[in-house]
N, C-alpha and C. Protein backbone atom coordinates (compact mmCIF):
# COMPACT_ATOMS: atom_id res chain seq x y z
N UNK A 1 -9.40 16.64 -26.84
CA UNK A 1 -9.36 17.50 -25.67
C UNK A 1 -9.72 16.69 -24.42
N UNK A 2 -8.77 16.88 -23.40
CA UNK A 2 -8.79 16.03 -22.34
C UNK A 2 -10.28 17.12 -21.06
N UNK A 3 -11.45 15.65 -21.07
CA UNK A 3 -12.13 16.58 -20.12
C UNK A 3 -12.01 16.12 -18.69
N UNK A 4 -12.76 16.90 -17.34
CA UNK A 4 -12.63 16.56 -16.34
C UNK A 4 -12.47 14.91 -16.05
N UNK A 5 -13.38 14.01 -15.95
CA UNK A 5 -13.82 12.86 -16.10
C UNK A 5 -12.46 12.05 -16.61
N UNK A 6 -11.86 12.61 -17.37
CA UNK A 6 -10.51 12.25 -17.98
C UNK A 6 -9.19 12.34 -17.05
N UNK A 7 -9.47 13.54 -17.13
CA UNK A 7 -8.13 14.02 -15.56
C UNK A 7 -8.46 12.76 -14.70
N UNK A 8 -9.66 13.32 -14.20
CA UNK A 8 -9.90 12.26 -12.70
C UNK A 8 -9.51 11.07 -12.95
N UNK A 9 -9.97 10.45 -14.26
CA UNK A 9 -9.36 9.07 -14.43
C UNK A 9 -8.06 8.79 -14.54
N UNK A 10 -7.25 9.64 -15.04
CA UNK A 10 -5.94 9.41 -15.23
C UNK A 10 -5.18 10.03 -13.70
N UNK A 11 -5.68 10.75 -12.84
CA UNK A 11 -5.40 11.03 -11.46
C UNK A 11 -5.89 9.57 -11.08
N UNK A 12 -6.47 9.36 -10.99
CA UNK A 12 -6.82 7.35 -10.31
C UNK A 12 -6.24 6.62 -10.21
N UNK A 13 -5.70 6.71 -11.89
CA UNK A 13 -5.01 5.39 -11.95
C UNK A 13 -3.25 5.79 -11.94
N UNK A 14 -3.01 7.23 -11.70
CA UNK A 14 -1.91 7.61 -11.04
C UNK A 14 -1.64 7.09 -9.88
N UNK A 15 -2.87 7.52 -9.40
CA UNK A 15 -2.96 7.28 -7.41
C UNK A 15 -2.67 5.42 -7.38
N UNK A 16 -3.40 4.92 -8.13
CA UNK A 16 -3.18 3.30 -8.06
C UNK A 16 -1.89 2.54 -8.22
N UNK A 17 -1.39 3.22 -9.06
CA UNK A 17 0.39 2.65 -9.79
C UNK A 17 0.76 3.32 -8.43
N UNK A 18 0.83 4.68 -7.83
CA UNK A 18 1.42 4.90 -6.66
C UNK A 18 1.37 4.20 -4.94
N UNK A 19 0.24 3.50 -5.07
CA UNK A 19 -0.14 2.94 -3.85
C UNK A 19 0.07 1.39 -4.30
N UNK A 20 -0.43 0.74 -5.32
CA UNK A 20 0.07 -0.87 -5.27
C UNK A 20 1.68 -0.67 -5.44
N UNK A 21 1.99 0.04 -6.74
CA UNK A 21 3.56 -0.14 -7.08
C UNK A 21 4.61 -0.06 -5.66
N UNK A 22 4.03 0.85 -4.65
CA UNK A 22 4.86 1.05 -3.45
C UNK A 22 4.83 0.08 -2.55
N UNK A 23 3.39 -0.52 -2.80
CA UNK A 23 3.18 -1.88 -1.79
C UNK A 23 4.35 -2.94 -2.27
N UNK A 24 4.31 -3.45 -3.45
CA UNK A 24 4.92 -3.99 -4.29
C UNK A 24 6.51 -4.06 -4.03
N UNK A 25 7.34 -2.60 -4.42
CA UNK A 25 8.54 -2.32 -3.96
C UNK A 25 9.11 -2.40 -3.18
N UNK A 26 8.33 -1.97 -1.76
CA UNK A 26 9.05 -2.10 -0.59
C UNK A 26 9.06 -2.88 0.21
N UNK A 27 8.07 -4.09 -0.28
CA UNK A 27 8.46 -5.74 -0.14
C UNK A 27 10.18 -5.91 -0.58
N UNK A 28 9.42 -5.71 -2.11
CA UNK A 28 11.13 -5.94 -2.17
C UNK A 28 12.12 -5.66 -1.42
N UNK A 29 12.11 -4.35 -1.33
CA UNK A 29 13.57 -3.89 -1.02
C UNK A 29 13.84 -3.82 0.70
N UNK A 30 12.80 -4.26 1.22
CA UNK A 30 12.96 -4.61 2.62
C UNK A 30 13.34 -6.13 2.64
N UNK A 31 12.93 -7.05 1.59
CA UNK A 31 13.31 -8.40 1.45
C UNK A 31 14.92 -8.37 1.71
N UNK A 32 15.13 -7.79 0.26
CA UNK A 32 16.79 -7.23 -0.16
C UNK A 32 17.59 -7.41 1.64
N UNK A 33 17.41 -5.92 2.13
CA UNK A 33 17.62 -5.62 3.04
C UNK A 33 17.98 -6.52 4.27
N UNK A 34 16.75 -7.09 4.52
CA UNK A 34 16.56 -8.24 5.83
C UNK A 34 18.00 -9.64 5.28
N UNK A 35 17.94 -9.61 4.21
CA UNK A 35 19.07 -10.66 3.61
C UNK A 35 20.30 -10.22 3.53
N UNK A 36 20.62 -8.57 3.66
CA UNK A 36 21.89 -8.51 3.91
C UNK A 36 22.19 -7.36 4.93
N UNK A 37 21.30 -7.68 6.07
CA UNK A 37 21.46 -6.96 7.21
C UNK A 37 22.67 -7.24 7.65
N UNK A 38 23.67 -7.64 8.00
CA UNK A 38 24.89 -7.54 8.24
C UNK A 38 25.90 -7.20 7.46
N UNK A 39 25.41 -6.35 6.35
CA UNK A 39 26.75 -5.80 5.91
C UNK A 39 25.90 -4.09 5.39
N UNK A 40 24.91 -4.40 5.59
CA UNK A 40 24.20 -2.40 5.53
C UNK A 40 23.55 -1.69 6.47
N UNK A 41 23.44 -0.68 6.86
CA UNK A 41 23.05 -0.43 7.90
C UNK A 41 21.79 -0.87 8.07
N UNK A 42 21.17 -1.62 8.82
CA UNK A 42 19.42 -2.18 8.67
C UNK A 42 18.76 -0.91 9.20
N UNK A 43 18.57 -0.39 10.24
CA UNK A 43 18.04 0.60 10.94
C UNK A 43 17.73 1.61 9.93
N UNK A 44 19.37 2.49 9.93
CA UNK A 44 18.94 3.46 8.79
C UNK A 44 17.77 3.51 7.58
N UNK A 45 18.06 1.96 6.39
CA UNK A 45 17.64 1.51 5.62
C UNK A 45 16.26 1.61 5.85
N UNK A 46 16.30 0.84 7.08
CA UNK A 46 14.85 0.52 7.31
C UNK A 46 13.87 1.88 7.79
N UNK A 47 14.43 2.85 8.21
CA UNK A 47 13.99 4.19 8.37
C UNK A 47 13.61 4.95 6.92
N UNK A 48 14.48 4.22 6.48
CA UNK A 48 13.91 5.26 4.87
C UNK A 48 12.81 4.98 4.13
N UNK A 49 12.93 3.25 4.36
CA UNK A 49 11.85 2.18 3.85
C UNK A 49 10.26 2.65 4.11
N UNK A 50 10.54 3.13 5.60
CA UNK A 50 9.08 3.32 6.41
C UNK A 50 8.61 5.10 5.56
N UNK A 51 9.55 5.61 5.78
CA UNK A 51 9.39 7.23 5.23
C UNK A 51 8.72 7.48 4.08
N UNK A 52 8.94 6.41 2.92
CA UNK A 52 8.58 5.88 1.85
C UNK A 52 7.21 5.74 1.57
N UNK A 53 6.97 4.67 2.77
CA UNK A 53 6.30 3.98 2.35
C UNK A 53 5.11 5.09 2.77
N UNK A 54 5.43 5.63 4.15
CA UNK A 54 3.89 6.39 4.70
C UNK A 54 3.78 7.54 2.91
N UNK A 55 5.18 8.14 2.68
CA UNK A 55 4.98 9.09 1.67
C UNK A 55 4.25 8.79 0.52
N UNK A 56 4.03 7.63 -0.07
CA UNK A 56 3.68 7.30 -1.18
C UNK A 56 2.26 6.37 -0.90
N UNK A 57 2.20 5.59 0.34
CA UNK A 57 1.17 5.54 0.86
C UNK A 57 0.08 6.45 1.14
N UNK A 58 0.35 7.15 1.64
CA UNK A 58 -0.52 8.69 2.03
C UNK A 58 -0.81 9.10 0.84
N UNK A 59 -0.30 9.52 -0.45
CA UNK A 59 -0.51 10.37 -0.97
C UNK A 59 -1.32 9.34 -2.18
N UNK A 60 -0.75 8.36 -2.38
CA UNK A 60 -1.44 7.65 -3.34
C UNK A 60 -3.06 6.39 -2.89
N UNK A 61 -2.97 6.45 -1.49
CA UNK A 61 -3.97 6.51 -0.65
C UNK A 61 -5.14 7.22 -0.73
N UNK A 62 -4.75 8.45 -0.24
CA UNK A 62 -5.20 9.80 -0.58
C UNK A 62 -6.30 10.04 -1.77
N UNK A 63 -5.42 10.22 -2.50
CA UNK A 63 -5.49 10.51 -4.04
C UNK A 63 -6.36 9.11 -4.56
N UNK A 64 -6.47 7.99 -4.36
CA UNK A 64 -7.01 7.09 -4.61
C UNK A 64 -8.28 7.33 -4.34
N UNK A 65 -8.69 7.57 -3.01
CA UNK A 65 -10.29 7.54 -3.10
C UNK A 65 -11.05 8.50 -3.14
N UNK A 66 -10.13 9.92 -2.79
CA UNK A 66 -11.14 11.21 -3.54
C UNK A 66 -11.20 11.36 -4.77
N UNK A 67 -10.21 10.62 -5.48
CA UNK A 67 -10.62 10.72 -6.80
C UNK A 67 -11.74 10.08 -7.82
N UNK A 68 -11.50 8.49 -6.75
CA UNK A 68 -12.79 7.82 -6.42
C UNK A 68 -13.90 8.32 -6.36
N UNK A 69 -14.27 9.03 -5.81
CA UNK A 69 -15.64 9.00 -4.91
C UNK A 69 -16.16 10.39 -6.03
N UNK A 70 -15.12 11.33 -6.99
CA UNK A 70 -15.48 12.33 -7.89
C UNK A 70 -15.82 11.73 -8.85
N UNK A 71 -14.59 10.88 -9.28
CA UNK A 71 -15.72 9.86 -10.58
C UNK A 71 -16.84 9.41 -10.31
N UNK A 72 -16.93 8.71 -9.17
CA UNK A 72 -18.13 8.31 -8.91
C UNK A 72 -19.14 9.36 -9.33
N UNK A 73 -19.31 10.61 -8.73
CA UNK A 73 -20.58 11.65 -8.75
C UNK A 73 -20.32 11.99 -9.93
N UNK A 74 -19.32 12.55 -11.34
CA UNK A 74 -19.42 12.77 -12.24
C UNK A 74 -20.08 11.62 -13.22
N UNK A 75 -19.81 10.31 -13.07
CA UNK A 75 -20.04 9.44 -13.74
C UNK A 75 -22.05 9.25 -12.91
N UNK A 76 -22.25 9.54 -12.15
CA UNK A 76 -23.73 8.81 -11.85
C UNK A 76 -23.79 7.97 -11.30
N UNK A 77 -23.07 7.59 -11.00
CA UNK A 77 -23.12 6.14 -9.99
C UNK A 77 -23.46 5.99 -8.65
N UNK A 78 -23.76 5.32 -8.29
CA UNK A 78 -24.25 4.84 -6.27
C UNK A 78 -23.22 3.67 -6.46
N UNK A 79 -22.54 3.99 -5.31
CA UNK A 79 -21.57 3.48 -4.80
C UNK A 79 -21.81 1.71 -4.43
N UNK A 80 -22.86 1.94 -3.66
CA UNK A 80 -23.50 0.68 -2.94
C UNK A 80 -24.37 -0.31 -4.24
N UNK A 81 -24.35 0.26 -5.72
CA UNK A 81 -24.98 -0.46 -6.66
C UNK A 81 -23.99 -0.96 -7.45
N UNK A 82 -22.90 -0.55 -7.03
CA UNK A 82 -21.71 -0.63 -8.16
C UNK A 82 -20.62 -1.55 -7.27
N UNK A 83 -20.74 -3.13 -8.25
CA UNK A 83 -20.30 -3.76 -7.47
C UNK A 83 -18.93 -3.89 -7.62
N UNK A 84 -18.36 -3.65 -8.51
CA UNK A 84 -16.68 -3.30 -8.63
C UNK A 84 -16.18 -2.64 -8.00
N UNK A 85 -16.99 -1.24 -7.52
CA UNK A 85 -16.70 -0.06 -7.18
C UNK A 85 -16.50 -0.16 -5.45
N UNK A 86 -17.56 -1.10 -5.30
CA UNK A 86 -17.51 -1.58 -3.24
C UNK A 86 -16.17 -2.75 -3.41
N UNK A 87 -16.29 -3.21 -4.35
CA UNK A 87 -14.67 -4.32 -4.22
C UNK A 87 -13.78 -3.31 -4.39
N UNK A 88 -13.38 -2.79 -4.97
CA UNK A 88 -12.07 -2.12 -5.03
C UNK A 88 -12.39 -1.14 -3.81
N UNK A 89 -13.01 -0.22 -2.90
CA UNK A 89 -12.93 0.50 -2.39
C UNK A 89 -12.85 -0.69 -0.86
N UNK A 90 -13.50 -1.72 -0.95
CA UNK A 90 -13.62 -2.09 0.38
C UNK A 90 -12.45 -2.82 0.62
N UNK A 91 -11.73 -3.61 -0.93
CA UNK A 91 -9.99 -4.08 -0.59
C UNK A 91 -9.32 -2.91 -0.13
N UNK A 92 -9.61 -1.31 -0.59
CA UNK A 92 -8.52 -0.34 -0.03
C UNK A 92 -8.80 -0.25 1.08
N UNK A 93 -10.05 -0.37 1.94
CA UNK A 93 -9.93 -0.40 3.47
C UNK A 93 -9.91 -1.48 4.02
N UNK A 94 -9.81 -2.49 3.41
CA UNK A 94 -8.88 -3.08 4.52
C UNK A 94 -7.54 -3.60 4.28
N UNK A 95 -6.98 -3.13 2.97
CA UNK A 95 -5.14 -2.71 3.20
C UNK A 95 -4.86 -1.75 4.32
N UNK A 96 -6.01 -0.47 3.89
CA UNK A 96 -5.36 0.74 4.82
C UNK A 96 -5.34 0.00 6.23
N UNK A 97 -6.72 -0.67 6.68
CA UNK A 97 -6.84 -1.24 8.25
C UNK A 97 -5.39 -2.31 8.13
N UNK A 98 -5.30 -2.41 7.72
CA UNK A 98 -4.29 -3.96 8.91
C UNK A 98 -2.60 -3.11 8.49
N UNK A 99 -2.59 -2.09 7.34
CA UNK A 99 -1.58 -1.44 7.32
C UNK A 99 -1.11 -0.13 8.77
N UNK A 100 -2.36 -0.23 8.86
CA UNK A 100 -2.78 1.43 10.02
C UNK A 100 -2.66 0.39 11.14
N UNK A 101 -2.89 -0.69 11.53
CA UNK A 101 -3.22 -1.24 12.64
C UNK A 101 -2.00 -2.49 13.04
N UNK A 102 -1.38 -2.99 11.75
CA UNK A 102 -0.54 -3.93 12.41
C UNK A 102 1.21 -3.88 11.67
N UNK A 103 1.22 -3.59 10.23
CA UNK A 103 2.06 -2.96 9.56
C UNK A 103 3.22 -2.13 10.21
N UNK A 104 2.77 -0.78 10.67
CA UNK A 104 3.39 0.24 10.86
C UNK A 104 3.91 -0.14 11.97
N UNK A 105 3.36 -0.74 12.94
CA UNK A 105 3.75 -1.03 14.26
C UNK A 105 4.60 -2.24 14.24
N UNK A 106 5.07 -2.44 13.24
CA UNK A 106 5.96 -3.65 12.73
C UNK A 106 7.05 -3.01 12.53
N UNK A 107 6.92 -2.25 11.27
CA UNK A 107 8.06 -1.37 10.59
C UNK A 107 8.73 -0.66 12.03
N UNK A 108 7.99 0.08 13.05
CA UNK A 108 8.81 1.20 13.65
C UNK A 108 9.54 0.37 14.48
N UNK A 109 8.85 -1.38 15.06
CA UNK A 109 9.95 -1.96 15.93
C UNK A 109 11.22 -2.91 14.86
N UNK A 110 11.17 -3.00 13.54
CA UNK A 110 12.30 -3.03 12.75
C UNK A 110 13.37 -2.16 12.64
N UNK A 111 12.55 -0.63 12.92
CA UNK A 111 13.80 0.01 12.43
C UNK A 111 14.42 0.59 14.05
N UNK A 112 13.46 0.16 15.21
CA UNK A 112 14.17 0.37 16.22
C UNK A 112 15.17 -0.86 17.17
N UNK A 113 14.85 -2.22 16.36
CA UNK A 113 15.38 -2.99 17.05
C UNK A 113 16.93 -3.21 17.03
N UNK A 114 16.99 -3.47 18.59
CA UNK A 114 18.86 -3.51 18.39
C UNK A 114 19.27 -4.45 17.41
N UNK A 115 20.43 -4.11 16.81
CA UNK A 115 21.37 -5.11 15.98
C UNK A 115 21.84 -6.35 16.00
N UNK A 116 22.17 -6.60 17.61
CA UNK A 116 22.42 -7.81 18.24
C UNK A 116 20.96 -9.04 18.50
N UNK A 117 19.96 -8.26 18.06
CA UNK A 117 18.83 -9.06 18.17
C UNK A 117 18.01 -10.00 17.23
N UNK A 118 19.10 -10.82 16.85
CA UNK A 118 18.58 -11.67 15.54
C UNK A 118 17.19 -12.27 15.55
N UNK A 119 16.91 -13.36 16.82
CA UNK A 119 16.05 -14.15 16.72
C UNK A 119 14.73 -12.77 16.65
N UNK A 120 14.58 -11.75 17.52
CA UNK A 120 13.48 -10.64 17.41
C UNK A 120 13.16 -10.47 16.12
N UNK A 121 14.47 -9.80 15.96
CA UNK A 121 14.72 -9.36 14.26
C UNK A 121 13.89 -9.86 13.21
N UNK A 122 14.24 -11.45 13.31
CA UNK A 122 13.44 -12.36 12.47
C UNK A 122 12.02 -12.47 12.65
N UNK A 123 11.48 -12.55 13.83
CA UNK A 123 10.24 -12.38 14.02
C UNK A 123 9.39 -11.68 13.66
N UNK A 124 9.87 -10.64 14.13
CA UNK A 124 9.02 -9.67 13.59
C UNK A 124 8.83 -9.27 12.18
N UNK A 125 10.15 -8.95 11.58
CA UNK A 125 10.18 -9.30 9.70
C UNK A 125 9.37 -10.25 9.38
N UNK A 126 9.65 -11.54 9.59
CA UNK A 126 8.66 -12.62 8.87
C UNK A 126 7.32 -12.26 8.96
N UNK A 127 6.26 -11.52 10.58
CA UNK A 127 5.15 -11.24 10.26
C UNK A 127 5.22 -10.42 9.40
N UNK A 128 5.91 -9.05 9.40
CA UNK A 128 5.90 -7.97 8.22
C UNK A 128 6.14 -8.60 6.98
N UNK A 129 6.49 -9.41 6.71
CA UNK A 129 6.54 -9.92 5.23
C UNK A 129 5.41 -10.22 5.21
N UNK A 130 4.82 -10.90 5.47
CA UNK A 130 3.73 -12.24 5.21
C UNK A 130 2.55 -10.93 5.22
N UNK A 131 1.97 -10.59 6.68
CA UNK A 131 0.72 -9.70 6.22
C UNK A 131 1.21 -8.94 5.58
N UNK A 132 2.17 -8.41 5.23
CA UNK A 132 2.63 -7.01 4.16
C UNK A 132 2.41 -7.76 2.60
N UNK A 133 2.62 -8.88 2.32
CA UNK A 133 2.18 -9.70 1.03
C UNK A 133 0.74 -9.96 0.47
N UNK A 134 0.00 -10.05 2.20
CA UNK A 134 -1.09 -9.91 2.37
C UNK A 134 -1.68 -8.95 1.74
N UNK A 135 -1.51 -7.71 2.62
CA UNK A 135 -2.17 -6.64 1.97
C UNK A 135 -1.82 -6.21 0.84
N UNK A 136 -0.83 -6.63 0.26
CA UNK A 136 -0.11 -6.26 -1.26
C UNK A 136 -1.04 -6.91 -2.21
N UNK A 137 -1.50 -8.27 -1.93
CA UNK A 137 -2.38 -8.97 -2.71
C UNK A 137 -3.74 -8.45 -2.66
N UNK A 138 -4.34 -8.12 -1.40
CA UNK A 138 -5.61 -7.47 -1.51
C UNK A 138 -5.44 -5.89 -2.30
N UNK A 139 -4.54 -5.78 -2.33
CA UNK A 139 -4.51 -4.33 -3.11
C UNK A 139 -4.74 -4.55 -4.32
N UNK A 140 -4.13 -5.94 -5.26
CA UNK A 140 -4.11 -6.27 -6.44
C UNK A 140 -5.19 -6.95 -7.03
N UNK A 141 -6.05 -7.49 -5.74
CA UNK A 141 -7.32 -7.74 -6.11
C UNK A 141 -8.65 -6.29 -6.83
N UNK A 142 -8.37 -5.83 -5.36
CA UNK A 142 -9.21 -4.13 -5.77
C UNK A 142 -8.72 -3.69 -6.92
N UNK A 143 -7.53 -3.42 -7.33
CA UNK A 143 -7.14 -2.77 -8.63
C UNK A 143 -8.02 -3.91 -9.68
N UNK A 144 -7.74 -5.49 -10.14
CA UNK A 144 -8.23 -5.95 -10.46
C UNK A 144 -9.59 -5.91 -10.80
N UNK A 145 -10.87 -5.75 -9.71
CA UNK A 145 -11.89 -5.60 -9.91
C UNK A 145 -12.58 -4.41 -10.38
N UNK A 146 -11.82 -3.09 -9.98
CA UNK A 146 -11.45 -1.81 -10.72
C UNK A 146 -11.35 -2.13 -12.02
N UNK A 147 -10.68 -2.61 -12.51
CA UNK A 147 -9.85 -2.41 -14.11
C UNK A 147 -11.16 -3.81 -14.73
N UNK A 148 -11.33 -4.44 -14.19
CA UNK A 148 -12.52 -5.78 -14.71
C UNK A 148 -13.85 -5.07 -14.69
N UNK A 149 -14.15 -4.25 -14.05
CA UNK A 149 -15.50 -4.17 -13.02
C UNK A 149 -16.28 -5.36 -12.93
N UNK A 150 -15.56 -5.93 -12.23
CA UNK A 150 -16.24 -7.38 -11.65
C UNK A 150 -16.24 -6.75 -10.20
């Protein structure tokens, strides 16, 4: 018989496959994309990319640390004693920070930049790749120290 403590855990590590796996993906498929921007629509693409990403971001975001913070009080724990528990929670804030702060404001001038604007184009993608790899890796660390409790 599945009890609370159970749910929550398996809601966690829902929320986790939903928030790294998306980090993960839409590297990809914005990679994809940026490589054959001249024969698909980039804009569009890249509008769906972002829609995505806030959707599955948000929710597996979300869902990540209230579910967090219930295990935590069901299980007994202090947050600030539990040193796995401040690594994985403190890698998710600062994915969310540089995602909330430099990310998004990447993505919306990708999917608004004119067509004719290669050298921009490139610019700005290459930072969105690179810190977007960034924070993809700090995400995989926190899960890591989560699943280790190191």
């Amino acid at each position: 018989m599945m009890t609370s403590v159970d749910l929550l855990r398996a809601l966690h590590v829902t929320a986790a496959v939903l928030l790294v796996g998306n980090a993960t993906v839409t590297g990809f498929w914005a990679v994809f994309l940026y490589r054959v921007r001249d024969t698909v629509p980039f804009r569009q693409v890249a509008r769906a990319i972002l829609w995505a990403d806030f959707f599955f971001t948000a929710i597996g975001g979300t869902l990540l640390a209230i579910t967090g913070i219930l295990l935590l009080r069901a299980r007994g724990l202090l947050f600030l004693e539990t040193r796995w528990v401040v690594k994985g929670a403190g890698s998710l804030a600062v994915a969310l920070l540089l995602w909330l702060i430099f990310l998004i404001r990447d993505q919306l001038k990708l999917m608004r930049m004119p067509k004719d604007d290669r050298r921009g184009l490139r610019s700005v993608f290459m930072r969105w790749a690179i810190l977007g790899s960034v924070v993809t890796l700090v995400l995989f660390y926190g899960l890591w120290a989560m699943v280790m409790k190191r």
